[in-house]
Each structure stands twice: as structure tokens, then as C-alpha cells.
Protein backbone atom coordinates (compact mmCIF):
# COMPACT_ATOMS: atom_id res chain seq x y z
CA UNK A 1 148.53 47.50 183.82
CA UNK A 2 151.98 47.18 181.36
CA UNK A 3 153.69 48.79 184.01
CA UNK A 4 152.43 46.88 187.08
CA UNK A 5 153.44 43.69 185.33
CA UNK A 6 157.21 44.84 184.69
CA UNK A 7 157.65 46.10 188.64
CA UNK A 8 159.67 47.63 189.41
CA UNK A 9 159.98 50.47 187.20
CA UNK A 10 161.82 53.86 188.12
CA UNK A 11 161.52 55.39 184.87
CA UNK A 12 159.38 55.71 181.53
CA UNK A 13 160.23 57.26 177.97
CA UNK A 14 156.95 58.08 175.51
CA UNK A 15 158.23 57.79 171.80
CA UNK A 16 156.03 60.19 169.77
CA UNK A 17 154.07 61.37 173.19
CA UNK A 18 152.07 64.34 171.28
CA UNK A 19 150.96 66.61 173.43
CA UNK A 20 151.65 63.95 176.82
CA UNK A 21 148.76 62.44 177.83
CA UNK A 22 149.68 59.47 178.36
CA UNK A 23 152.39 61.10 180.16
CA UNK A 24 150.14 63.02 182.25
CA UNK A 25 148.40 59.64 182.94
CA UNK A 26 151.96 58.59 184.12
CA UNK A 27 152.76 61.85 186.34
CA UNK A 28 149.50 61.77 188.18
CA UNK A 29 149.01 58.13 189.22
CA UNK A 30 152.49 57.69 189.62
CA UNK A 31 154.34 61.02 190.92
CA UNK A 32 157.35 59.04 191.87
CA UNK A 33 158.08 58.01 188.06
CA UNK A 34 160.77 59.71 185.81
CA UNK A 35 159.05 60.74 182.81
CA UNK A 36 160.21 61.25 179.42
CA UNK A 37 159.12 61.68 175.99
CA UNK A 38 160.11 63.01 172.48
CA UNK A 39 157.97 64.48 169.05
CA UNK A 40 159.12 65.55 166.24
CA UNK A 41 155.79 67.93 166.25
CA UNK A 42 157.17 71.74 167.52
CA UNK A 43 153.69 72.55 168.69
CA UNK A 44 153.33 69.04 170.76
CA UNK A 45 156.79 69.27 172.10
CA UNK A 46 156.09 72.49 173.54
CA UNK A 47 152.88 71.84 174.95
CA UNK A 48 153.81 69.10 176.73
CA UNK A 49 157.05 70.37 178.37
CA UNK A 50 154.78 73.06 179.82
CA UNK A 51 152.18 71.12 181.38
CA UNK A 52 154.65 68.56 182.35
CA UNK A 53 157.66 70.71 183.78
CA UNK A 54 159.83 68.55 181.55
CA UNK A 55 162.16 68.86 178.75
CA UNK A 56 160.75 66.72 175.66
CA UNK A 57 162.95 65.19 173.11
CA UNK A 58 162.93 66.39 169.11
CA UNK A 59 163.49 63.08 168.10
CA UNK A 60 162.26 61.31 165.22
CA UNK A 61 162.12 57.96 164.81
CA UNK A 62 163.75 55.64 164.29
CA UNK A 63 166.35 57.77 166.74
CA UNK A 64 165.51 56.89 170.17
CA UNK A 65 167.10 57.10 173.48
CA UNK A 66 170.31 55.00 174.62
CA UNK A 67 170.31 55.54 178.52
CA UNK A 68 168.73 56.12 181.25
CA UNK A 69 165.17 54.81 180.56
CA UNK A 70 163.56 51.41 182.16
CA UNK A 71 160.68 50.79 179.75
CA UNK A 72 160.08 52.54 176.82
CA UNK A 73 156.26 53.05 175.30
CA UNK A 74 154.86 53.76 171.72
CA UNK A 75 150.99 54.50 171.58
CA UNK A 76 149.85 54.61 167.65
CA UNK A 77 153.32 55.53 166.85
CA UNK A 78 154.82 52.77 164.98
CA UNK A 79 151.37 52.60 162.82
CA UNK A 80 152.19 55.43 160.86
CA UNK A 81 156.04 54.71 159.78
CA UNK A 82 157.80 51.99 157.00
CA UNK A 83 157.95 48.50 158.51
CA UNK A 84 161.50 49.17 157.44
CA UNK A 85 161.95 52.48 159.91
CA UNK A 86 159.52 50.08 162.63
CA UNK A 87 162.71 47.64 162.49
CA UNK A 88 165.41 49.77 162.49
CA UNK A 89 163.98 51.77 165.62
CA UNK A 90 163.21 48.56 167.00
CA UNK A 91 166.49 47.65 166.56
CA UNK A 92 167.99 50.55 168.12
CA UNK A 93 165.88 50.55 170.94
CA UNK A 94 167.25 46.93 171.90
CA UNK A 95 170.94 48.53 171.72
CA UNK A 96 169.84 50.58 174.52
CA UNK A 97 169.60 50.49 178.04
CA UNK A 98 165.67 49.43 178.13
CA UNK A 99 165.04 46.45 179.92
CA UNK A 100 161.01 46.50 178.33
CA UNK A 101 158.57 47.80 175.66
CA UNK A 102 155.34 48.40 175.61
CA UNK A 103 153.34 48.70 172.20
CA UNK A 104 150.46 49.85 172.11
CA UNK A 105 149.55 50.00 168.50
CA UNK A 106 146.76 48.48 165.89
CA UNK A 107 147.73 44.92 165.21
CA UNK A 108 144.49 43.96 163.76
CA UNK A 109 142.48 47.14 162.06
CA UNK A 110 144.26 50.22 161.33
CA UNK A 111 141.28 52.84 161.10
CA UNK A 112 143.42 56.08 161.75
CA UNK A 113 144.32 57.62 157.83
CA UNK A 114 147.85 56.50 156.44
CA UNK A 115 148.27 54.09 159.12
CA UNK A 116 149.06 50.32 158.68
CA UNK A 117 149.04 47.26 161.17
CA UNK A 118 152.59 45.82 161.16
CA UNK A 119 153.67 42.08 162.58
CA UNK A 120 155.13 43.51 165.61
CA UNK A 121 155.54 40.19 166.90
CA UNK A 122 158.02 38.95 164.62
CA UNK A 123 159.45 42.41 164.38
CA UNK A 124 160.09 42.03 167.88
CA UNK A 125 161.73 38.51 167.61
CA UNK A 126 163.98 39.56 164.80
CA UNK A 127 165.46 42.46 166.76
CA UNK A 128 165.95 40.45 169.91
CA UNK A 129 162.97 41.34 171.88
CA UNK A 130 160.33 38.58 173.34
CA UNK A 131 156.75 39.62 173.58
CA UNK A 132 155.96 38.68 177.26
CA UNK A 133 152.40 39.85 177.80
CA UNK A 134 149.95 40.59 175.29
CA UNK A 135 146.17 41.56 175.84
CA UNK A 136 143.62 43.24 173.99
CA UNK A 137 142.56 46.81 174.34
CA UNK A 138 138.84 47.28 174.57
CA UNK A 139 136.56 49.25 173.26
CA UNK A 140 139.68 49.46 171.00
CA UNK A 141 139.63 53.27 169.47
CA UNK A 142 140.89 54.04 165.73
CA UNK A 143 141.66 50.28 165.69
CA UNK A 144 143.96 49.95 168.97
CA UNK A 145 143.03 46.59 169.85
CA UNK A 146 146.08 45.27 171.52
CA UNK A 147 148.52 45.73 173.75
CA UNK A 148 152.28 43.95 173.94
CA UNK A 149 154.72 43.78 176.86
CA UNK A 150 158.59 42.98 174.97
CA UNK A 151 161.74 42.09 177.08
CA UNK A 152 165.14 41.29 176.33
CA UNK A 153 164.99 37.55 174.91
């Protein structure tokens, strides 16, 4: 649905993709997308590249990419770093090339161990972003209740 609403989009990056599902998700009902993704997680990394024929970044956070990338996506990423690291990668990611975010992230109830529900709203106004679409995510697992759409303000 995040995607739909920012048409048209040629290409999506996955900060902290795991193993790529989501990715997967992307790749399958959407062959024509570029795909891209980074983990810091070896294991992850390399799992992914396989079953998606793609290289995936090292990266951590709050390091993301400068070029080349349309929207870029977290999915219960941001939940598990220092508000201060959320800013500064949000930060960065508004020096890039990205025209959109999507968040997908607990903003309510963080239910996943040594994770914490940040105000991504303002974080997103301070750093230049404005939250353009926002919905909830239902049944919402491990306390992922909502989504957010950001764009350049």
C-alpha cells in the first residue's frame, strides 16, 4: 500500500532487511523494482543475497545510502537503536537522494525485548521530513501498529 501511494517508484532500499522478506515481498509482486537492502547481521546478509540474487549492504545504522534509491523502508529497525542514532540516520537519510520513507515501526507498544517506541513524528519534522500518510497496522505483531509515509517537507 506505502508504495502504491508514492507512484511511481523505480527503486526500494530495506535498512536492516534481515534475512529479506520483505524484500522478497518486493521481488515477487513487483519484478520490475530495484531492490536493495543492508544488515549488519553476517548470517542475514548472506542469506538474503542468495535468495535474492543481490548484493546486500554491511551497513549499520545510522550509515545509510546517498544515491540511487527512490524510497527507503525500515521495518522494526529504528525500535531497537538510541533516539539519538534514530535522528542522526534520519538525518542522513534526508541528505540523500530519497524522495520518501516508509516506517514501519511500534509507535504505540513496543513488545519485542530491548525495543522502545520513539516520536517518529517529530523526529521526522526536525530532520526535514513530513509524514504524509499514516495508518495503522492490524493485527499489529510485537507491537507494530502503525505505519508512516515521510517526504521531503
Amino acid at each position: 500500500m506505502a508504495l502504491y501511494a508514492l507512484q511511481p517508484v523505480e527503486s526500494v532500499y530495506e535498512l536492516g532487511c534481515g534475512a529479506g522478506p520483505n524484500l522478497r515481498l518486493l521481488q515477487t509482486v513487483a519484478p520490475d523494482l530495484r531492490i536493495g537492502g543492508s544488515d549488519p547481521v553476517d548470517g542475514y546478509r548472506t542469506f538474503a543475497s542468495q535468495a535474492l540474487d543481490i548484493p546486500i549492504d554491511g551497513d549499520e545504522l545510522p550509515d545509510v545510502p546517498h544515491t540511487g534509491w527512490d524510497v527507503v523502508v525500515t521495518c522494526y529497525v529504528l525500535a531497537y537503536l538510541p533516539s539519538s542514532v534514530v535522528v542522526e540516520t534520519l538525518q542522513r537519510l534526508h541528505q540523500s537522494e530519497a524522495r520518501a520513507l516508509v516506517l514501519m515501526e511500534p509507535m504505540t507498544t513496543a513488545t519485542a525485548p530491548g525495543t522502545v517506541c520513539h516520536p517518529y513524528r517529530l523526529f521526522l519534522k526536525e530532520t526535514g521530513w513530513a509524514v504524509t500518510w499514516g495508518w495503522p497496522v492490524l493485527p499489529s505483531p510485537d507491537g507494530l501498529d502503525t505505519c508512516l509515509i515521510a517526504e521531503r517537507a
